[in-house]
Protein backbone atom coordinates (compact mmCIF):
# COMPACT_ATOMS: atom_id res chain seq x y z
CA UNK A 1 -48.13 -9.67 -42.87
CA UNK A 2 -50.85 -10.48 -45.22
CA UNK A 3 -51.87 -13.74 -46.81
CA UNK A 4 -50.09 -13.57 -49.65
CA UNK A 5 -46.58 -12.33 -47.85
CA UNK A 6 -47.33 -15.73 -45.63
CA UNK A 7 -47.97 -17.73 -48.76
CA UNK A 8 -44.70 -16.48 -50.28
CA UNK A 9 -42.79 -17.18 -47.09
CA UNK A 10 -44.05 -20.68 -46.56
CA UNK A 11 -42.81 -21.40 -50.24
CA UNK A 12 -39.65 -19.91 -49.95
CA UNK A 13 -39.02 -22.41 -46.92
CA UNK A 14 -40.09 -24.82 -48.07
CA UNK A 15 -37.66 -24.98 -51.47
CA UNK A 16 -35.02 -24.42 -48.58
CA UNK A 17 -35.93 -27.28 -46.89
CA UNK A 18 -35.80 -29.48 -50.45
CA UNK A 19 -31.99 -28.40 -50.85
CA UNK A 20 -30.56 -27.90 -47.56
CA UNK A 21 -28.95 -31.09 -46.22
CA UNK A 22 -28.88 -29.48 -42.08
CA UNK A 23 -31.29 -27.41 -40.25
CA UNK A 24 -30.33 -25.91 -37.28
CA UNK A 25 -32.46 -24.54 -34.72
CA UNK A 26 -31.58 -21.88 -32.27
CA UNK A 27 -33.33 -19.62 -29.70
CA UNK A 28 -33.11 -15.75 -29.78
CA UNK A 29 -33.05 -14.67 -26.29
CA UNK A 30 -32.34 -11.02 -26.48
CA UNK A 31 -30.06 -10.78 -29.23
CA UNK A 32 -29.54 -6.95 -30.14
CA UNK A 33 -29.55 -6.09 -33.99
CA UNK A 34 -25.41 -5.87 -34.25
CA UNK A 35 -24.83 -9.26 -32.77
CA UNK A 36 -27.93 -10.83 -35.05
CA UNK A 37 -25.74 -8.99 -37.89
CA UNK A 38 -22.31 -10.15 -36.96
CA UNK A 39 -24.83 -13.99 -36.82
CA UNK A 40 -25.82 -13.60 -40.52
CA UNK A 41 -22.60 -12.00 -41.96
CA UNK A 42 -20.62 -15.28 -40.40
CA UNK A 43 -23.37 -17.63 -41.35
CA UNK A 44 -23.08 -15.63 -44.96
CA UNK A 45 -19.07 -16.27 -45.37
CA UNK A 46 -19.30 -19.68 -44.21
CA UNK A 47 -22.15 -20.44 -47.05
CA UNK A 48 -25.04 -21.06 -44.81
CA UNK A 49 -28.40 -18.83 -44.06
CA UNK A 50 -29.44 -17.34 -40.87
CA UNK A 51 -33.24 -16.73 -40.88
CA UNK A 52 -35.36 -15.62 -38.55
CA UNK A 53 -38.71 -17.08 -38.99
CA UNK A 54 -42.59 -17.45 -37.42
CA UNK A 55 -42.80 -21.11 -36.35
CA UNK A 56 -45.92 -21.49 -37.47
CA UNK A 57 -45.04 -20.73 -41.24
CA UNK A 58 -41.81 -23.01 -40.62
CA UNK A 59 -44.21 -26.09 -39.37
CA UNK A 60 -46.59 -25.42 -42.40
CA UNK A 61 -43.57 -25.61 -44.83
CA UNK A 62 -41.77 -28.14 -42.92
CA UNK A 63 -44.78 -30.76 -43.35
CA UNK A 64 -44.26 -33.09 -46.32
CA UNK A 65 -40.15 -33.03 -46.52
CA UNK A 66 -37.84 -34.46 -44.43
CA UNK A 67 -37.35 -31.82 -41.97
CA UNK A 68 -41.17 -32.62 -40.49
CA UNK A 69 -39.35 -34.06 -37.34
CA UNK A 70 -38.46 -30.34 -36.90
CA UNK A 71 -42.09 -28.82 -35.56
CA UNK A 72 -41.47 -30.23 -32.09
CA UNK A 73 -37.94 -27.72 -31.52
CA UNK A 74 -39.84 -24.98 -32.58
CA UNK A 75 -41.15 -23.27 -29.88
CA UNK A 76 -40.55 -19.67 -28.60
CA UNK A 77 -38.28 -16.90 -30.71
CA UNK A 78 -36.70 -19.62 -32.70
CA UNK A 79 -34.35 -19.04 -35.88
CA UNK A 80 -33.28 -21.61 -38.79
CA UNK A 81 -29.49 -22.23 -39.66
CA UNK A 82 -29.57 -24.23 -43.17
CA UNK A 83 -26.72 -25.10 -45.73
CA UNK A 84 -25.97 -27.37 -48.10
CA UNK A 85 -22.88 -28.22 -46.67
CA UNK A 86 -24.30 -29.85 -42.65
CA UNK A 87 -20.98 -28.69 -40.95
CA UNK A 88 -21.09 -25.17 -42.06
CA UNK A 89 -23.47 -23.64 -40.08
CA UNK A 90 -23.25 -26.06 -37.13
CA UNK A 91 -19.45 -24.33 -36.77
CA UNK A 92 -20.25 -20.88 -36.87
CA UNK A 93 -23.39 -21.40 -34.54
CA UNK A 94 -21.70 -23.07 -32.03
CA UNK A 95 -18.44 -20.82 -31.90
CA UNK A 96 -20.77 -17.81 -31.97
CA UNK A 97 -22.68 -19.27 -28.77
CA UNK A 98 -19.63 -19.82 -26.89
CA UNK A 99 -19.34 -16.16 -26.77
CA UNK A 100 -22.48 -14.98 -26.66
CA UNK A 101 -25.39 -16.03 -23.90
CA UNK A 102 -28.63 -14.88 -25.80
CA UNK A 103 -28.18 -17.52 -28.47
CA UNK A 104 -29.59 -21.21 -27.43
CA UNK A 105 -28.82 -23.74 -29.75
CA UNK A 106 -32.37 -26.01 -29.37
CA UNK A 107 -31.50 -28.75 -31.75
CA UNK A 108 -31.80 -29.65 -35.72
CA UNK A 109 -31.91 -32.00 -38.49
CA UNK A 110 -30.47 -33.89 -41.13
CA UNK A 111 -32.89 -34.87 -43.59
CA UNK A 112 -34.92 -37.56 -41.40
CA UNK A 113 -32.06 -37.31 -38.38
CA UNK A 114 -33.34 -35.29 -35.46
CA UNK A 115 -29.78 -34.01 -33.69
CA UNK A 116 -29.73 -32.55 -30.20
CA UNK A 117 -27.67 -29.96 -28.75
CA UNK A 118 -24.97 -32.68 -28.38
CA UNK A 119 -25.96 -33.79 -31.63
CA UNK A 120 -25.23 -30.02 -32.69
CA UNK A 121 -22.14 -29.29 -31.41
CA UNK A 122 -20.64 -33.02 -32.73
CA UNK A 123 -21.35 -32.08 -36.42
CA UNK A 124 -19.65 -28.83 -35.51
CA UNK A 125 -16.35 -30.81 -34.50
CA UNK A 126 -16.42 -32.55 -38.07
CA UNK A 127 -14.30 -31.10 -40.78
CA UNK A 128 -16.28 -29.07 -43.58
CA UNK A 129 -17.00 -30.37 -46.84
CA UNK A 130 -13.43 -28.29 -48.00
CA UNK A 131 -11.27 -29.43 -45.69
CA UNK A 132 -12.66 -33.16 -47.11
CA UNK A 133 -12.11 -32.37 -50.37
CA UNK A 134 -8.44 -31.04 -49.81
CA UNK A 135 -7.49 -34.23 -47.47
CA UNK A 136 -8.56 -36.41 -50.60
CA UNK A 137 -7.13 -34.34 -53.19
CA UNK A 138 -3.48 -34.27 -50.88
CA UNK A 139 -4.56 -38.36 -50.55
CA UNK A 140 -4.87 -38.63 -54.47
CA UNK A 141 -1.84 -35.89 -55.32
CA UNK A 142 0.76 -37.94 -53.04
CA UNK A 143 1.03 -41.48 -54.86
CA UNK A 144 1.76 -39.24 -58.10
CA UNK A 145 4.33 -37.32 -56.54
CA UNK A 146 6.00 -39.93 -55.03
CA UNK A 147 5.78 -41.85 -58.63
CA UNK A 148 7.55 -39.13 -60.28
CA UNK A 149 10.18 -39.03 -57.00
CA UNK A 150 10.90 -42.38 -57.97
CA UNK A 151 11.17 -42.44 -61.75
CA UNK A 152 13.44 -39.22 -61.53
CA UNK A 153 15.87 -40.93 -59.39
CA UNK A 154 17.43 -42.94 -61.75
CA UNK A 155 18.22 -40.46 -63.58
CA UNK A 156 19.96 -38.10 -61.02
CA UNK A 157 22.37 -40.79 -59.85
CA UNK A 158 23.26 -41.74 -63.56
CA UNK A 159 23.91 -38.18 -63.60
CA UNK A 160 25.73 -37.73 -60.31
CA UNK A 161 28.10 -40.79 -61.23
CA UNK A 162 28.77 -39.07 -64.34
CA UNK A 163 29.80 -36.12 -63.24
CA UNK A 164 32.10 -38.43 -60.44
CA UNK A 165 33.52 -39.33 -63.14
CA UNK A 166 34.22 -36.48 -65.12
CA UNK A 167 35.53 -34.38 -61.77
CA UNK A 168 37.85 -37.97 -61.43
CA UNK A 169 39.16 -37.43 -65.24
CA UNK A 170 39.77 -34.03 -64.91
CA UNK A 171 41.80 -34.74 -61.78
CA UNK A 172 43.97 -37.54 -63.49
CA UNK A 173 44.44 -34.68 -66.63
CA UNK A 174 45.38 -32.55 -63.98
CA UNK A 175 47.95 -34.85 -62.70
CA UNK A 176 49.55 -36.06 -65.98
């Protein structure tokens, strides 16, 4: 990798450090090329980035944003997790090194927040940014429905009553 390749690299992480609001970093310990796949295409569907990186171009790029706290976890084959949403990739990291032994989660970040492994795996219990936004749209949709439940229910017993009534009249026509 030549200077400018390094150059390039360092900027590119460092614009990912400006918009990401979680880093996440994790230790390769044998990983073959399928399972590092299977990593990224999860990582991919759950809108965060796997990336595989030298730590000495991530402490360069790191220095100067938030994520400086960062340089100390970054020791040995190390790999960065980021999204903008900080559950994502804590979720699929975690579940993915429940089943597999040659990926160590070290620690990570939010913004100035240095998280442990505990730290880690509590984000990873939280519910993503979707499921928020659905629980709050349900919270906001209910009052409305139950608004319209209410206002409608005049009118369906004026209209059961009437037809009471009309069944009674055409029972006493009946009769007669």
């Amino acid at each position: 990798m030549d200077r400018a390749q390094k150059t390039e690299l360092v900027s590119a992480l460092k614009s990912t450090f400006s918009e990401t609001s979680v880093v996440i970093v994790t230790r390769n310990l044998g990983m073959t090329v399928a399972q590092s796949t299977a990593l990224r295409t999860k990582m991919r569907e759950a809108g965060a980035s796997y990336r595989v990186s030298k730590n000495k171009l991530a402490r360069i790029a790191a220095e100067g944003t938030t994520y400086s706290s960062l340089t100390d976890l970054l020791v040995g084959p190390t790999a960065l997790s980021t999204s903008t949403d900080p559950v994502a990739p804590a979720k699929v990291i975690v579940d993915f090194a429940k089943t597999n032994d040659k990926l160590e989660i070290v620690g990570g970040a939010m913004g100035d927040t240095v998280l442990d492994v505990e730290g880690v795996k509590a984000l990873a219990t939280l519910p993503s940014l979707d499921e928020l936004r659905a629980k709050i749209l349900g919270l906001v949709q209910a009052p409305a429905t139950k608004i319209v439940q209410i206002v409608q229910a005049p009118g369906g017993q004026i209209a059961r009553v009437l037809a009471a009534y009309a069944a009674k009249d055409g029972a006493d026509a009946e009769a007669a």
